[in-house]
N, C-alpha and C. Protein backbone atom coordinates (compact mmCIF):
# COMPACT_ATOMS: atom_id res chain seq x y z
N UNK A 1 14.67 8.63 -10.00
CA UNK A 1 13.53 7.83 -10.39
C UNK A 1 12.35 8.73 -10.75
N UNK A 2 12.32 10.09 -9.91
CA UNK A 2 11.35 10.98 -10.44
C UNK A 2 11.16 11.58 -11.86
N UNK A 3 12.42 11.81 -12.12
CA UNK A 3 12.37 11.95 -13.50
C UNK A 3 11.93 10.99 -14.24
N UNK A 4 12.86 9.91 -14.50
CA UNK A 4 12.31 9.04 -15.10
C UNK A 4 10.77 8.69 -15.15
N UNK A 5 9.68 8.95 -14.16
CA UNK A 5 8.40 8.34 -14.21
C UNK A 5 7.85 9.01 -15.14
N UNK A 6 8.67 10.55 -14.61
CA UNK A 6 7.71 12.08 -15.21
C UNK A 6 7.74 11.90 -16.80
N UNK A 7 9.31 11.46 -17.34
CA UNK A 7 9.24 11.15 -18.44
C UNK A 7 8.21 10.14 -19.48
N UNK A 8 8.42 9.00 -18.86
CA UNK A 8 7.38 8.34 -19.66
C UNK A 8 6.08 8.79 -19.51
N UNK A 9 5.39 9.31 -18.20
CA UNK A 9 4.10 9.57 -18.13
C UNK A 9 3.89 10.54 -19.21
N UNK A 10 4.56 11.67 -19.50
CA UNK A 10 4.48 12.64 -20.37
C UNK A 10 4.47 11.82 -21.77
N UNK A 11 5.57 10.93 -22.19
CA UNK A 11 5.29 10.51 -23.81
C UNK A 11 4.26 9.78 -23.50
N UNK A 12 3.62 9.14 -22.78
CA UNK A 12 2.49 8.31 -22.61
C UNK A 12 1.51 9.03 -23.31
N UNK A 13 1.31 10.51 -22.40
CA UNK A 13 0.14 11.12 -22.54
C UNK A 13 0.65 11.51 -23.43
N UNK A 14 1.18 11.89 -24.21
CA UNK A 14 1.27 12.95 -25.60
C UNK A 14 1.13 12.10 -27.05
N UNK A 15 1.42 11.01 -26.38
CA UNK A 15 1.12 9.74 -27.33
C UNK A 15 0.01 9.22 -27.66
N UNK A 16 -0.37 8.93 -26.89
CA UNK A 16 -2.39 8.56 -26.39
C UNK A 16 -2.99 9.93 -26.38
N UNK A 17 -3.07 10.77 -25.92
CA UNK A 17 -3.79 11.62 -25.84
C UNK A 17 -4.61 11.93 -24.03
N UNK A 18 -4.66 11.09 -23.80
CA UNK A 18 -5.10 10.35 -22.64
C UNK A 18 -4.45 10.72 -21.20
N UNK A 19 -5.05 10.99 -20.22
CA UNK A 19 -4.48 10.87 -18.94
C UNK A 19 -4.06 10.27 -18.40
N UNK A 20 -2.59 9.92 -17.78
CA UNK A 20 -2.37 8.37 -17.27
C UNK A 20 -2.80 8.42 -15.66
N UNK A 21 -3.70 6.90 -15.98
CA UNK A 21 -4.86 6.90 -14.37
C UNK A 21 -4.27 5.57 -13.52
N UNK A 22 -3.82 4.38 -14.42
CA UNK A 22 -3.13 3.67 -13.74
C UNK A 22 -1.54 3.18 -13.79
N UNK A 23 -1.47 2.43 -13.53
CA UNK A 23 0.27 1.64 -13.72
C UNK A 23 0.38 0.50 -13.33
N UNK A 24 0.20 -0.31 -14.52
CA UNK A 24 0.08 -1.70 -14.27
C UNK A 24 1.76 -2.56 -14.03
N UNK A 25 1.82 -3.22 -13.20
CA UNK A 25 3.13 -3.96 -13.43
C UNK A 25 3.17 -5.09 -12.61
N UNK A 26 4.29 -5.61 -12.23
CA UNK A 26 4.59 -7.04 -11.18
C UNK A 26 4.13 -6.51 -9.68
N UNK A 27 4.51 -7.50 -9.29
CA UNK A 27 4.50 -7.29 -7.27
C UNK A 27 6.26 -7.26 -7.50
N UNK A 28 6.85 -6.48 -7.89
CA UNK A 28 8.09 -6.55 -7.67
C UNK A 28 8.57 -5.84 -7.28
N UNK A 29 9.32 -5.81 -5.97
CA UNK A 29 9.45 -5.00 -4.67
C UNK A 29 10.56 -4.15 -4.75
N UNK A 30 11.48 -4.88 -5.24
CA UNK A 30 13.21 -3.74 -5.58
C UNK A 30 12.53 -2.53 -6.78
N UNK A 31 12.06 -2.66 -7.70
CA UNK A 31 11.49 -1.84 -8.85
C UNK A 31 10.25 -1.34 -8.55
N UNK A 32 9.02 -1.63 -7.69
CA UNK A 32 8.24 -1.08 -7.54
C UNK A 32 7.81 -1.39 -5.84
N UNK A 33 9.03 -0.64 -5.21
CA UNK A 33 8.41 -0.63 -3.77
C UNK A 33 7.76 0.66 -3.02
N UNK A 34 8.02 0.78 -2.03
CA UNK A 34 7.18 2.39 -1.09
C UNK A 34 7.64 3.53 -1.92
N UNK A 35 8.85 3.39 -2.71
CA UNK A 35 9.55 4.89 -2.81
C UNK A 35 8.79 5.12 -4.33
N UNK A 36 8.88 4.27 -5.14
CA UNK A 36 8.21 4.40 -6.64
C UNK A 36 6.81 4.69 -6.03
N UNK A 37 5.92 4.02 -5.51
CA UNK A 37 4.57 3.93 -4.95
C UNK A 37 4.27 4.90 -4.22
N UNK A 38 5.43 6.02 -3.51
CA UNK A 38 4.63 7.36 -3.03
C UNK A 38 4.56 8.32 -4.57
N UNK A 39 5.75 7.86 -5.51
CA UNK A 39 5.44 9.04 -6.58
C UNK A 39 4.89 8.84 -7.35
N UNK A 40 3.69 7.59 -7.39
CA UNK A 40 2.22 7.23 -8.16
C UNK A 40 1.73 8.28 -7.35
N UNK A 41 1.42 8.18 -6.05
CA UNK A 41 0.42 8.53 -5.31
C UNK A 41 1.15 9.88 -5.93
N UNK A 42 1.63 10.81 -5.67
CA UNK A 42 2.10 12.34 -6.00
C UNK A 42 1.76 12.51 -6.92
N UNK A 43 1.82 12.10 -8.02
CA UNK A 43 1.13 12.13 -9.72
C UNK A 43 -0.38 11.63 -9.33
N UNK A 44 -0.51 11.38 -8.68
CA UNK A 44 -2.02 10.68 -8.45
C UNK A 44 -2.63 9.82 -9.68
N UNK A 45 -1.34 8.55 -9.71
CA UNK A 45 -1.48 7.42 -10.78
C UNK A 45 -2.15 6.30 -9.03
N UNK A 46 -3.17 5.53 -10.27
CA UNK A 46 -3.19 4.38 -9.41
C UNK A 46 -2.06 2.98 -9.40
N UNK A 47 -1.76 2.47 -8.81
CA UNK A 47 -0.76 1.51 -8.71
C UNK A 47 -1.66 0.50 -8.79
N UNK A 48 -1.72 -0.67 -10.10
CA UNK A 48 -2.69 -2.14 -9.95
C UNK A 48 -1.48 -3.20 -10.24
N UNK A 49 -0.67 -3.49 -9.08
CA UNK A 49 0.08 -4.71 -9.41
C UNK A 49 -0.47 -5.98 -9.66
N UNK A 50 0.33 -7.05 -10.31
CA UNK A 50 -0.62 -8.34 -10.91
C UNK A 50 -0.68 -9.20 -9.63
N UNK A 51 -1.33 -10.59 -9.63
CA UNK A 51 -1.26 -11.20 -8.58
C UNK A 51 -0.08 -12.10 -9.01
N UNK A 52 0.51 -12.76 -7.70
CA UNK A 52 1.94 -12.85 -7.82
C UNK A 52 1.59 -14.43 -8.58
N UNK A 53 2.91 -14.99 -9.16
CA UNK A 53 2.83 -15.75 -9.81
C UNK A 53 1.98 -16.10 -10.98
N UNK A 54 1.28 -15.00 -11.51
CA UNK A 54 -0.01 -15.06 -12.52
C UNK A 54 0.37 -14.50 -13.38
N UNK A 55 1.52 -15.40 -14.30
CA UNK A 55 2.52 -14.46 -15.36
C UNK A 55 1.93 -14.40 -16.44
N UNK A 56 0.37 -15.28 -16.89
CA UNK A 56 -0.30 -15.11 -18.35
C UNK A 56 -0.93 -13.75 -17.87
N UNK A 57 -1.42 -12.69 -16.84
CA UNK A 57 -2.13 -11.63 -17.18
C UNK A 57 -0.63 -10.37 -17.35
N UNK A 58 0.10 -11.14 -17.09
CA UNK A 58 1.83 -9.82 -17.73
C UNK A 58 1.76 -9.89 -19.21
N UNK A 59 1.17 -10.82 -20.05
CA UNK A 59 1.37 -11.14 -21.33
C UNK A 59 1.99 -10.63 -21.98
N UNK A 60 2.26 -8.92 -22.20
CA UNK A 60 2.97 -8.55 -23.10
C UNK A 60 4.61 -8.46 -22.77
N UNK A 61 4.60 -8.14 -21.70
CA UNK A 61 6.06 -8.23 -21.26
C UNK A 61 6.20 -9.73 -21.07
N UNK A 62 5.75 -10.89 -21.26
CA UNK A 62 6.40 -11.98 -20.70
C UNK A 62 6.86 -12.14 -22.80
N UNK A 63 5.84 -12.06 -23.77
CA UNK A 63 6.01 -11.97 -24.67
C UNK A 63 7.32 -11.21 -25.04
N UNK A 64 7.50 -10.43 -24.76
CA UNK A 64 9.19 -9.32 -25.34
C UNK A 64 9.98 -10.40 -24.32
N UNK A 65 9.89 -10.62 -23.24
CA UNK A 65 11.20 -11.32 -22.97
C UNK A 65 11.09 -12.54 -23.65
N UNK A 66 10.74 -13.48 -24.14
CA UNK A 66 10.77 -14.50 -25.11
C UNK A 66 11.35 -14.31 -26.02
N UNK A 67 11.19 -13.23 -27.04
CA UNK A 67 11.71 -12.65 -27.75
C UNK A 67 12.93 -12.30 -27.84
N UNK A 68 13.30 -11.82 -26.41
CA UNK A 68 14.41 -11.23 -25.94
C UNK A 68 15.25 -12.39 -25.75
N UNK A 69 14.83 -13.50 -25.30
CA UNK A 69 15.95 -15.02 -24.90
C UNK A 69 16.01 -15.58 -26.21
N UNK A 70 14.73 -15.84 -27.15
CA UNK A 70 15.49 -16.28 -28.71
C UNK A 70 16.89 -15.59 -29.50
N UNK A 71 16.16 -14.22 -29.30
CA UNK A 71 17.59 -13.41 -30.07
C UNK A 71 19.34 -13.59 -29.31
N UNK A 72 18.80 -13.71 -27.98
CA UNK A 72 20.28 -13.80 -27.37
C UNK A 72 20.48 -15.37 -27.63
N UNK A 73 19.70 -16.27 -27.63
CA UNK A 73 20.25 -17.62 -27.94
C UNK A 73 21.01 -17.78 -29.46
N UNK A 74 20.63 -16.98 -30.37
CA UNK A 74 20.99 -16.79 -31.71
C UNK A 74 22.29 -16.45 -31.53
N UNK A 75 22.52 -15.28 -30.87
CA UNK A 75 23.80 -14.21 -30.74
C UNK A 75 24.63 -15.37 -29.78
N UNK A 76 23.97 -16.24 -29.07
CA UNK A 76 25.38 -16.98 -28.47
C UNK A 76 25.94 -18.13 -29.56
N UNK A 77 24.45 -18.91 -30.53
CA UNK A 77 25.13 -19.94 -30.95
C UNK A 77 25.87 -19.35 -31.82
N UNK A 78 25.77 -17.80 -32.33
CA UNK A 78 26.25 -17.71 -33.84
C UNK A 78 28.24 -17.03 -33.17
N UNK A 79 27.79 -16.83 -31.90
CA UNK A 79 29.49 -16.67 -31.83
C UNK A 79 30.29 -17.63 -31.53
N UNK A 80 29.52 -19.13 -31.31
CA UNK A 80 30.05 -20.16 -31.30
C UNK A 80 30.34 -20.28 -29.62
N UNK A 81 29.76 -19.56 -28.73
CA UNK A 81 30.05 -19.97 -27.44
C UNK A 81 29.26 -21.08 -26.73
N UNK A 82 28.16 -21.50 -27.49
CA UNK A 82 27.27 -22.83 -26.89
C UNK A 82 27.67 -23.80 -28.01
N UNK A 83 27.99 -24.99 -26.88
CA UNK A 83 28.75 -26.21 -28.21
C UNK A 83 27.38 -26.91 -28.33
């Protein structure tokens, strides 16, 4: 998982230009519990999870998964598996 953070933080910043200061995401505990949340603190990212059930301030990710359930609804009717 360390890698992985190190990774995106790096295209983040090389992308933006910018320092990454926070990390916005869910209260979601399997994906962002103590073990992800000590290696914010080690990078010395702040951790601002949303308040729970307050899925209009996720907006952009609730947006891609929408996106994400139209296209798979397409890909099921067009293989003919939903009658």
């Amino acid at each position: 998982m360390y890698l992985a953070l190190n990774k995106i933080k790096k295209r983040a910043e090389r992308s933006t230009g910018e320092k990454c200061a926070y990390f916005r995401a869910d209260n979601g505990t399997s994906e962002f519990g103590y073990t992800f949340q000590e290696l914010l603190v080690v990078n010395k990212i702040q951790f601002e999870p949303s308040p729970a059930f307050k899925h209009s301030l996720n907006s952009v990710i609730e947006r891609a998964i929408g996106i994400i359930a139209i296209i798979a609804r397409s890909i099921i009717y067009e293989a003919r598996l939903l009658y």
